[in-house]
C-alpha atoms as a PDB file:
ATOM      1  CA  UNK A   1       0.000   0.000   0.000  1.00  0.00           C
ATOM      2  CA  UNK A   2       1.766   3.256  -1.161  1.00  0.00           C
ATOM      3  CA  UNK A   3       0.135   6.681   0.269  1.00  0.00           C
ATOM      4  CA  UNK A   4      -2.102   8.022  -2.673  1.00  0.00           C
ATOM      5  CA  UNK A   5      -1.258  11.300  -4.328  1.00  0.00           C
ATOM      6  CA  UNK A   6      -3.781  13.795  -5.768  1.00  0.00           C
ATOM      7  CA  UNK A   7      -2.088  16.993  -7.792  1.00  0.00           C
ATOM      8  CA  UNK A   8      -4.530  19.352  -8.110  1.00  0.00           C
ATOM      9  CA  UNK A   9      -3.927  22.941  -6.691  1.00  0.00           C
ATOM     10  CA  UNK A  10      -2.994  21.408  -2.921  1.00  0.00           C
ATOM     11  CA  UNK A  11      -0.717  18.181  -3.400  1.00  0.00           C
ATOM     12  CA  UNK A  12      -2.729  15.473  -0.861  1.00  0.00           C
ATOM     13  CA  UNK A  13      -1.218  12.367  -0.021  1.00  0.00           C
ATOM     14  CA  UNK A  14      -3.403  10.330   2.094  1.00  0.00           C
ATOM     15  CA  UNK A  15      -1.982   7.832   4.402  1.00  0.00           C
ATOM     16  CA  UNK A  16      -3.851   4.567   6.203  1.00  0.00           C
ATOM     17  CA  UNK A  17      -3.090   2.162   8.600  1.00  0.00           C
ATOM     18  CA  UNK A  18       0.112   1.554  10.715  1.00  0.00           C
ATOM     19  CA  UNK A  19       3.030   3.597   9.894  1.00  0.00           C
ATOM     20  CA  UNK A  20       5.963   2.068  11.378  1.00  0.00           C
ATOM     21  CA  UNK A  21       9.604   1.951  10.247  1.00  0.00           C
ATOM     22  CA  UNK A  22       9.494  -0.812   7.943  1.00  0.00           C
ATOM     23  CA  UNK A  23       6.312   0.717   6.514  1.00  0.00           C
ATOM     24  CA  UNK A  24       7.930   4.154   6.268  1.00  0.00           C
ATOM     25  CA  UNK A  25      10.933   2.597   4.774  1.00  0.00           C
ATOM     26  CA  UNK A  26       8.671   1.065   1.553  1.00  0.00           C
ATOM     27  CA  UNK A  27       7.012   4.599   0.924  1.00  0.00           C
ATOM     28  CA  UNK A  28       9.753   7.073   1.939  1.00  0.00           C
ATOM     29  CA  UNK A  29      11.102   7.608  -1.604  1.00  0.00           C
ATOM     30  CA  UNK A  30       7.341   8.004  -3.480  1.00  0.00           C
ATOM     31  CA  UNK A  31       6.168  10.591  -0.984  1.00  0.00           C
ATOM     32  CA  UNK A  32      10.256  12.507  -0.636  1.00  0.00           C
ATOM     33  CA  UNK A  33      10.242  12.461  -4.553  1.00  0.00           C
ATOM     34  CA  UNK A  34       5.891  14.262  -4.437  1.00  0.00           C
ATOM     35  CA  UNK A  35       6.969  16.533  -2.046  1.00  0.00           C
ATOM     36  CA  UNK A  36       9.943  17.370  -3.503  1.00  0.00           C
ATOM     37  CA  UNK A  37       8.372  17.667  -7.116  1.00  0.00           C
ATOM     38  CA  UNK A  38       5.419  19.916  -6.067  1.00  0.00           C
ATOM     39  CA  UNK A  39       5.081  23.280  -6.639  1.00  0.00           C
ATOM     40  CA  UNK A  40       1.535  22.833  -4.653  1.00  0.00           C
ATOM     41  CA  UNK A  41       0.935  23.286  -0.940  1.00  0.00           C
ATOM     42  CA  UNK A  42       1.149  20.013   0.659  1.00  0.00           C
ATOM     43  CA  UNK A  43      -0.915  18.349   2.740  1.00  0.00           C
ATOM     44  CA  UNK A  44      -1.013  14.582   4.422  1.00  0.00           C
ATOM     45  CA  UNK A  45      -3.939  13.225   5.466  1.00  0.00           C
ATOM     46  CA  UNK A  46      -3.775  11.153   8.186  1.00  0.00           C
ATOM     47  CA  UNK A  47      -7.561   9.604   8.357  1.00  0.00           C
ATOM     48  CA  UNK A  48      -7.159   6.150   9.116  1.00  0.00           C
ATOM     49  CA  UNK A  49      -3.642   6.415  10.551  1.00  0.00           C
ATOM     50  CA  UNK A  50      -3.658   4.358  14.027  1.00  0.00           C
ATOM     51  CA  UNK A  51       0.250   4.211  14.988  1.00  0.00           C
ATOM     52  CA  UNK A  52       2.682   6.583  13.718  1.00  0.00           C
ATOM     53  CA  UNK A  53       6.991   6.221  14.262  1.00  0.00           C
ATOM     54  CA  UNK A  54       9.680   8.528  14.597  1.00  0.00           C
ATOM     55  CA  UNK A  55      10.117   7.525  10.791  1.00  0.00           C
ATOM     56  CA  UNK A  56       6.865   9.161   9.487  1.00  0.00           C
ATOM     57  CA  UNK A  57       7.835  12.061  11.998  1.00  0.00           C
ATOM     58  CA  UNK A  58      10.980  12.487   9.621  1.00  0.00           C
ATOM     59  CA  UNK A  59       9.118  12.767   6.543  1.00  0.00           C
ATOM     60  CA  UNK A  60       6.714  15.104   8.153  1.00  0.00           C
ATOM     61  CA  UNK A  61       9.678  17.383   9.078  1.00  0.00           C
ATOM     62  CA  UNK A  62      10.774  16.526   5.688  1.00  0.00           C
ATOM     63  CA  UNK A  63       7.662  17.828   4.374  1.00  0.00           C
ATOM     64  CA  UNK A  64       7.472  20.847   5.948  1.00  0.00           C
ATOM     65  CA  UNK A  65      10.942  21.369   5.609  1.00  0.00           C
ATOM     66  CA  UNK A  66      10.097  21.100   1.472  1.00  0.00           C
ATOM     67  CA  UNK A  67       6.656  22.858   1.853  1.00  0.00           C
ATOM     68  CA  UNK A  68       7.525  25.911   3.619  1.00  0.00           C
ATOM     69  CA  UNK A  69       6.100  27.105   7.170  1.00  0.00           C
ATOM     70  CA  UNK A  70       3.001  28.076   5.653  1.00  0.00           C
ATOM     71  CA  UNK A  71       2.637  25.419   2.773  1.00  0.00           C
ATOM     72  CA  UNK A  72       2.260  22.304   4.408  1.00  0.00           C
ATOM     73  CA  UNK A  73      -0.496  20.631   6.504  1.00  0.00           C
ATOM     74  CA  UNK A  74      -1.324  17.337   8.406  1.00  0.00           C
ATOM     75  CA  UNK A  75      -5.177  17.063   8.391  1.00  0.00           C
ATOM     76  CA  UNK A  76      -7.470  14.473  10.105  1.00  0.00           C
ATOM     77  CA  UNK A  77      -4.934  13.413  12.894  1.00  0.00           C
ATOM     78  CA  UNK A  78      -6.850  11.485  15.736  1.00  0.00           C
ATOM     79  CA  UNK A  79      -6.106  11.901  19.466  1.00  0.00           C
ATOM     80  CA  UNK A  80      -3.520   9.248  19.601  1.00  0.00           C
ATOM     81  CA  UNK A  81      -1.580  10.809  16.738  1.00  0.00           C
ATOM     82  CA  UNK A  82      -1.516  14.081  18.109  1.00  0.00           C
ATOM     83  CA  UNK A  83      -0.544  12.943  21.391  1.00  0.00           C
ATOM     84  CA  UNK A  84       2.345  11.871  19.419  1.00  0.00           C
ATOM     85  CA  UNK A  85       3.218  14.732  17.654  1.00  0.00           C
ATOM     86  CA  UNK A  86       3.033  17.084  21.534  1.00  0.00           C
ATOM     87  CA  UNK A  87       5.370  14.370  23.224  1.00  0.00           C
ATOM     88  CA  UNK A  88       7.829  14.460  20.140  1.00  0.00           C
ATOM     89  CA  UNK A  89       7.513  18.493  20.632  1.00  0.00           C
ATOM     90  CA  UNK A  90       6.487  18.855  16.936  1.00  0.00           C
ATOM     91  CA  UNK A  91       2.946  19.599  17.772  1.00  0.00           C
ATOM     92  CA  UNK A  92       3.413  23.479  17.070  1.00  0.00           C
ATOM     93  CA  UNK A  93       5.643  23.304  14.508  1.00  0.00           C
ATOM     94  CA  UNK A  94       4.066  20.860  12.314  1.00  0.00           C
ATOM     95  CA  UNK A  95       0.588  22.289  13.014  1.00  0.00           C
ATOM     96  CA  UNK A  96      -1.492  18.707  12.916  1.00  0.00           C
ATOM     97  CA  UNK A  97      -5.162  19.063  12.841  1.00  0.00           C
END
């Protein structure tokens, strides 16, 4: 399962299920080379995302990083996830809703 992309005038990639290292690992070079060939706000959606690692916290920074402060968003994050993101201290900085 690779995250799907939609190019339109926000670049979405939408992400399911358990992201853990080994998962991370398979899809880190399709979502790096999105990111890194859009022009296009980015946002990941996390709906269906139960367990997130410190992997998918690096492409997040990555993303944001790429993005800009102001062009890149995590949207749908559930109460587990964003319990991640405030004990990682990325909460603020990577602005998950």
């Amino acid at each position: 399962m690779l995250p799907s992309c939609e190019p339109r005038e926000k670049l979405v990639i939408r992400f399911e299920g358990s992201l853990d290292s080994a998962k991370c690992a398979e899809i880190e070079t399709d979502v790096r080379g999105a990111v890194a060939g859009s022009s296009a706000p980015v946002v990941f959606d996390l709906d269906g995302v139960d367990f997130i690692s410190s992997a998918f916290l690096r492409l997040c920074i990555y993303g944001r990083q790429q993005a800009g402060d102001h062009g890149f968003q995590i949207v749908n994050v559930g109460p587990y996830i964003k319990r991640v993101f405030k004990i990682a201290g990325l909460d603020a900085m990577l602005k998950a809703e």
